[in-house]
C-alpha atoms as a PDB file:
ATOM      1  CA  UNK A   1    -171.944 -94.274 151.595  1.00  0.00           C
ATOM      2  CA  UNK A   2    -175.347 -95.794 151.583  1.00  0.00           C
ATOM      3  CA  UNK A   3    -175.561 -99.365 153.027  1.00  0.00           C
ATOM      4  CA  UNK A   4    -179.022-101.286 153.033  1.00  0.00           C
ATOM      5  CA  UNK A   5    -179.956-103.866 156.036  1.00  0.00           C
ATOM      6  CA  UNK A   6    -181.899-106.550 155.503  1.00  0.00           C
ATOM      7  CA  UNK A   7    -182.883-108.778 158.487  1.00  0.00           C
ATOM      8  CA  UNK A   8    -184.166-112.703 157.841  1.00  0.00           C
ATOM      9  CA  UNK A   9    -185.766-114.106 161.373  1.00  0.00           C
ATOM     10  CA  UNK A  10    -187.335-117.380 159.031  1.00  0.00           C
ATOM     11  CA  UNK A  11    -186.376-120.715 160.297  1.00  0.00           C
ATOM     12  CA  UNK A  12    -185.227-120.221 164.202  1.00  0.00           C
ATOM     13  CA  UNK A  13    -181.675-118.514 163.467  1.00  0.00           C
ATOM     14  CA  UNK A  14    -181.188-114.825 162.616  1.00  0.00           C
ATOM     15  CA  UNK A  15    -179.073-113.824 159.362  1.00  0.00           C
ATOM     16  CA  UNK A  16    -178.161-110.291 158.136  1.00  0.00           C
ATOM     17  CA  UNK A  17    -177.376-109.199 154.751  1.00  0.00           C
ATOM     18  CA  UNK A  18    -175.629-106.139 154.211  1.00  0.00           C
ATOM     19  CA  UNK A  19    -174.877-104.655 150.767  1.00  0.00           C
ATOM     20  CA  UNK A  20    -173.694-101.358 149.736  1.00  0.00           C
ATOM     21  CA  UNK A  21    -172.003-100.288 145.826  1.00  0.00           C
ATOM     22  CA  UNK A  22    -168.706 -99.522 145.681  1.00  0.00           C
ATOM     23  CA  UNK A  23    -166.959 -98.139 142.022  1.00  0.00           C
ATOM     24  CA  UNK A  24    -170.488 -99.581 140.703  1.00  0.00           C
ATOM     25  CA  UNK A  25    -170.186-103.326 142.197  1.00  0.00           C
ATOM     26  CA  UNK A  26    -172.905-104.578 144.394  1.00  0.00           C
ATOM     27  CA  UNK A  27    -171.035-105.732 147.280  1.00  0.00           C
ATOM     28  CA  UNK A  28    -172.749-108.016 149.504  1.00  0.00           C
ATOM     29  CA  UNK A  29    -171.851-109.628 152.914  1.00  0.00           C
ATOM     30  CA  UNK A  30    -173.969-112.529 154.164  1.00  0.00           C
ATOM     31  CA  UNK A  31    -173.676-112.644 158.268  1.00  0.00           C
ATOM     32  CA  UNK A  32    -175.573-115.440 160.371  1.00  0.00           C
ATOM     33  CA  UNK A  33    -176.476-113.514 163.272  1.00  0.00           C
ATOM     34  CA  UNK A  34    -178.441-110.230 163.582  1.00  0.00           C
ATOM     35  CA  UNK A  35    -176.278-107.159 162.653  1.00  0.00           C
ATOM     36  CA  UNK A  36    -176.006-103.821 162.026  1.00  0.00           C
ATOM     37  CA  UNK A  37    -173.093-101.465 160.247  1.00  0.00           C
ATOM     38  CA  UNK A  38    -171.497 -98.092 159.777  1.00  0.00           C
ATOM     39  CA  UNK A  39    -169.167 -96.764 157.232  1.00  0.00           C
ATOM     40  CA  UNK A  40    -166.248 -94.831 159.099  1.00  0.00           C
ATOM     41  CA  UNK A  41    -165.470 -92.246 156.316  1.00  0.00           C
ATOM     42  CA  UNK A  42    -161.835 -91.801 158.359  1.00  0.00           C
ATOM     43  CA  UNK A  43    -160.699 -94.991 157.969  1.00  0.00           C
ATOM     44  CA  UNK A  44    -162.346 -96.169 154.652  1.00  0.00           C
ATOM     45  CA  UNK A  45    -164.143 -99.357 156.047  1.00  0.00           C
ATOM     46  CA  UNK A  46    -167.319-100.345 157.063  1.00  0.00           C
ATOM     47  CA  UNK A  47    -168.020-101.615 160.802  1.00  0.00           C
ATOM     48  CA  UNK A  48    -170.371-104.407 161.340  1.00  0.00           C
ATOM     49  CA  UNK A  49    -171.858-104.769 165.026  1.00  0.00           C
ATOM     50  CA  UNK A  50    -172.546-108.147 165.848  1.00  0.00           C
ATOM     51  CA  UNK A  51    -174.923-107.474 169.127  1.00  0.00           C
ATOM     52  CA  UNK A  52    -175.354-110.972 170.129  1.00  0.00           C
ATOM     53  CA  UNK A  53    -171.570-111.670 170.331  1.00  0.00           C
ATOM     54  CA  UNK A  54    -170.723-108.319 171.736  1.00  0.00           C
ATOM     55  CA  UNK A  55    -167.554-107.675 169.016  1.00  0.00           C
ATOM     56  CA  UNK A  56    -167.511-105.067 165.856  1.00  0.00           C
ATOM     57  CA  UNK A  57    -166.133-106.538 162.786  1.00  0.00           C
ATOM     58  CA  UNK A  58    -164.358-104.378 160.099  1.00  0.00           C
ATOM     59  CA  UNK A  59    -165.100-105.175 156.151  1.00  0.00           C
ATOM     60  CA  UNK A  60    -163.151-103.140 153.528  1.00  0.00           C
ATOM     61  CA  UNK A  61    -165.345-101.613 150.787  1.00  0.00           C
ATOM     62  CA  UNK A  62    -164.449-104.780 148.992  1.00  0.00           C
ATOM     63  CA  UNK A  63    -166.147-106.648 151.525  1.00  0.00           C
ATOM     64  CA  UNK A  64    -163.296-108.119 152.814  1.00  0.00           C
ATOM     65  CA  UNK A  65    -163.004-109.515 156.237  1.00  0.00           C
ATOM     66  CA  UNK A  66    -160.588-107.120 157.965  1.00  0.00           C
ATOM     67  CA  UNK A  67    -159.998-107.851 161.848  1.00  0.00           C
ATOM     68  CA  UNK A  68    -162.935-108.093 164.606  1.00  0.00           C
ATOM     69  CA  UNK A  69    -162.750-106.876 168.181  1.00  0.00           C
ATOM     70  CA  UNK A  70    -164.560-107.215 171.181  1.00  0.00           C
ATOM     71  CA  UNK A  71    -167.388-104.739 172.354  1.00  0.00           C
ATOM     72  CA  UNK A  72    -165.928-103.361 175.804  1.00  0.00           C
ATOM     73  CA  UNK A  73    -168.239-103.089 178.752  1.00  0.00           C
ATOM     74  CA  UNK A  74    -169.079 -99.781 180.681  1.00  0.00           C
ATOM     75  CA  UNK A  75    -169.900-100.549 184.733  1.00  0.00           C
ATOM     76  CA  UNK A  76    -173.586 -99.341 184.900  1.00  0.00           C
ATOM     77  CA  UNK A  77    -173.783 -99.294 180.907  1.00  0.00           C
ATOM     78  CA  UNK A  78    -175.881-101.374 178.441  1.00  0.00           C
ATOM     79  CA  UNK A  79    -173.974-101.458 175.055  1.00  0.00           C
ATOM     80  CA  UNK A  80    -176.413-100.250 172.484  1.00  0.00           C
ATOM     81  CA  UNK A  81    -174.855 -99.693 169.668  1.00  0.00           C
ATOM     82  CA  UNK A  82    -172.357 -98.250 166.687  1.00  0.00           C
ATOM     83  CA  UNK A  83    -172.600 -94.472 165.506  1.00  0.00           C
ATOM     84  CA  UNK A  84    -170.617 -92.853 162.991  1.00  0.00           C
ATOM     85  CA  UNK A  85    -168.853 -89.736 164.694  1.00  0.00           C
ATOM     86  CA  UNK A  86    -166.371 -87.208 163.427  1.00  0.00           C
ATOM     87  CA  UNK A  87    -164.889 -86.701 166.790  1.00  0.00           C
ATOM     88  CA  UNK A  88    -163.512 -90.297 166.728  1.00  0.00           C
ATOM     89  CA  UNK A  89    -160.417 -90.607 165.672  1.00  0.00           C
ATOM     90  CA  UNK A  90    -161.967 -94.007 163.645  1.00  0.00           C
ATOM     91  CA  UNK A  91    -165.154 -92.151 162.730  1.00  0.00           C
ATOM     92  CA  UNK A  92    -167.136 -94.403 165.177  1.00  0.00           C
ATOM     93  CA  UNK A  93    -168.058 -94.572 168.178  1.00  0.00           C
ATOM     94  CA  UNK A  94    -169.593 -96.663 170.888  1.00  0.00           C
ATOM     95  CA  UNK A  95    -173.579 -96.109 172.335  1.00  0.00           C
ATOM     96  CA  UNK A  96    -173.908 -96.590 175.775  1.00  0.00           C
ATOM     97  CA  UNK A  97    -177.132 -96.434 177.849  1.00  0.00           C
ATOM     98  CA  UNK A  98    -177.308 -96.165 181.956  1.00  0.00           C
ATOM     99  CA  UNK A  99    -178.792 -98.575 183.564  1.00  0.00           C
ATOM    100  CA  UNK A 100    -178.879 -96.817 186.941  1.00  0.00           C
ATOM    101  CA  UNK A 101    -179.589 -93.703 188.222  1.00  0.00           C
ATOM    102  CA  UNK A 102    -175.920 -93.512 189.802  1.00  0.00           C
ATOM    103  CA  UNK A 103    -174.341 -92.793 186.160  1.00  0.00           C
ATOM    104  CA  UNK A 104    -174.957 -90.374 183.179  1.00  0.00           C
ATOM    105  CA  UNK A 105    -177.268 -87.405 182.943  1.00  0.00           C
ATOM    106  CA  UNK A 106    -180.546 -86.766 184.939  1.00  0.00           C
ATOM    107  CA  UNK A 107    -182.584 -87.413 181.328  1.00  0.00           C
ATOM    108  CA  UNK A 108    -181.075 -91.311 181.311  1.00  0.00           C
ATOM    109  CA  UNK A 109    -179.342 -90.050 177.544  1.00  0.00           C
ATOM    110  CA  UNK A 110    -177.454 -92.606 175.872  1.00  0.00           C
ATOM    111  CA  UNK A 111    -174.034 -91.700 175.743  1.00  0.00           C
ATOM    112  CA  UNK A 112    -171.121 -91.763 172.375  1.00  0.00           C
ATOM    113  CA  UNK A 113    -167.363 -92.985 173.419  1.00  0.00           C
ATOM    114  CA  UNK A 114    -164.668 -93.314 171.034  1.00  0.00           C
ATOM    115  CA  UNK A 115    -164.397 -96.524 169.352  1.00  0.00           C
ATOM    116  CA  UNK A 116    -160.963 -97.297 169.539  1.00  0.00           C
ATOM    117  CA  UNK A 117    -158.896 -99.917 167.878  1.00  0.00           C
ATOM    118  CA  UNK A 118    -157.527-101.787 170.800  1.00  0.00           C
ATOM    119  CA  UNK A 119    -158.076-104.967 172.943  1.00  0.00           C
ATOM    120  CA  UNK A 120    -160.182-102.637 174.984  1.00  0.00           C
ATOM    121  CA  UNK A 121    -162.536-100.476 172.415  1.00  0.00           C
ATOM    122  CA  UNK A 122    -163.645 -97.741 174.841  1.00  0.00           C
ATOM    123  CA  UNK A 123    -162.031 -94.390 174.200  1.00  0.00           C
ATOM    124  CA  UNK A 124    -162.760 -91.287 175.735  1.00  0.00           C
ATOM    125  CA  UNK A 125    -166.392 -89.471 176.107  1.00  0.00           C
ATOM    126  CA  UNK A 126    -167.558 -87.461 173.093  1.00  0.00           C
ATOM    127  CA  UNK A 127    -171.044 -86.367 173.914  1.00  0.00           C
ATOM    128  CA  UNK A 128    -174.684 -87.659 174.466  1.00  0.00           C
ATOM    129  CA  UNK A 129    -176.732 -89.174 171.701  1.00  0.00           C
ATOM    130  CA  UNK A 130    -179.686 -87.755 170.783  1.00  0.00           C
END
C-alpha cells in the first residue's frame, strides 16, 4: 500500500499528515508531532512511529485508532526507526543503531528486531539493515 508523508514544521510545533486510499477513500490521519508509518501487510494495519514519544501507534486501514505501545530500548542502541519485514511475525520490525563500539558489527550497521506486540516490543534479531 502506498502511504504519502507530509511534514508541517510552520509555527514552533511539528504536525504529520499521513494519507493513504483504501477501497478508493482518501483516508487521512492528522498527528501533532513528527511521524512516520508502515503498512504491516501481515496484520492488515498501518504503524505510525511517533519518534519524539518513543511509542508506535497502530491505525486500521480505516484510519482508526487501534492500540499504541511503547518503543523498547536496546542497552548501547539508539532507536531509529520502523521497517516493514517479512520475517516478523507483525510484518515490522524495530531499527536499531550502536552507539558504541562494544555492540553490533565492525561496519556500525543498523540492526532489524522483531516488533512484537507486547509491553516490551523487542523481539528477536532478524538481520542488519542496509
Amino acid at each position: 500500500m502506498k502511504m504519502e508523508r507530509v511534514f508541517n514544521r510552520e509555527g514552533g510545533s511539528p504536525s504529520t499528515t499521513l494519507t493513504w486510499v483504501q477501497e478508493g477513500k482518501l483516508i487521512e490521519i492528522n498527528l501533532r508531532f513528527d511521524a512516520s508509518a508502515v503498512f504491516s501487510k501481515k496484520l492488515n494495519l498501518v504503524f505510525v512511529e511517533a519518534y519524539a514519544d518513543m511509542e508506535v501507534q497502530l491505525y486500521k486501514l480505516n484510519g482508526e485508532f487501534v492500540e499504541k505501545y511503547k518503543i523498547a530500548t536496546l542497552k548501547h542502541y539508539s532507536f531509529r526507526g520502523l521497517n516493514q519485514n517479512i520475517n516478523s511475525k507483525t510484518g515490522v520490525s524495530l531499527l536499531f543503531h550502536p552507539d558504541t563500539s562494544e555492540v553490533g558489527n565492525e561496519w556500525g550497521d543498523i540492526e532489524q528486531y522483531e516488533f512484537i506486540k507486547k509491553d516490551n516490543t523487542l523481539g528477536k534479531y532478524l538481520n542488519i539493515y542496509r
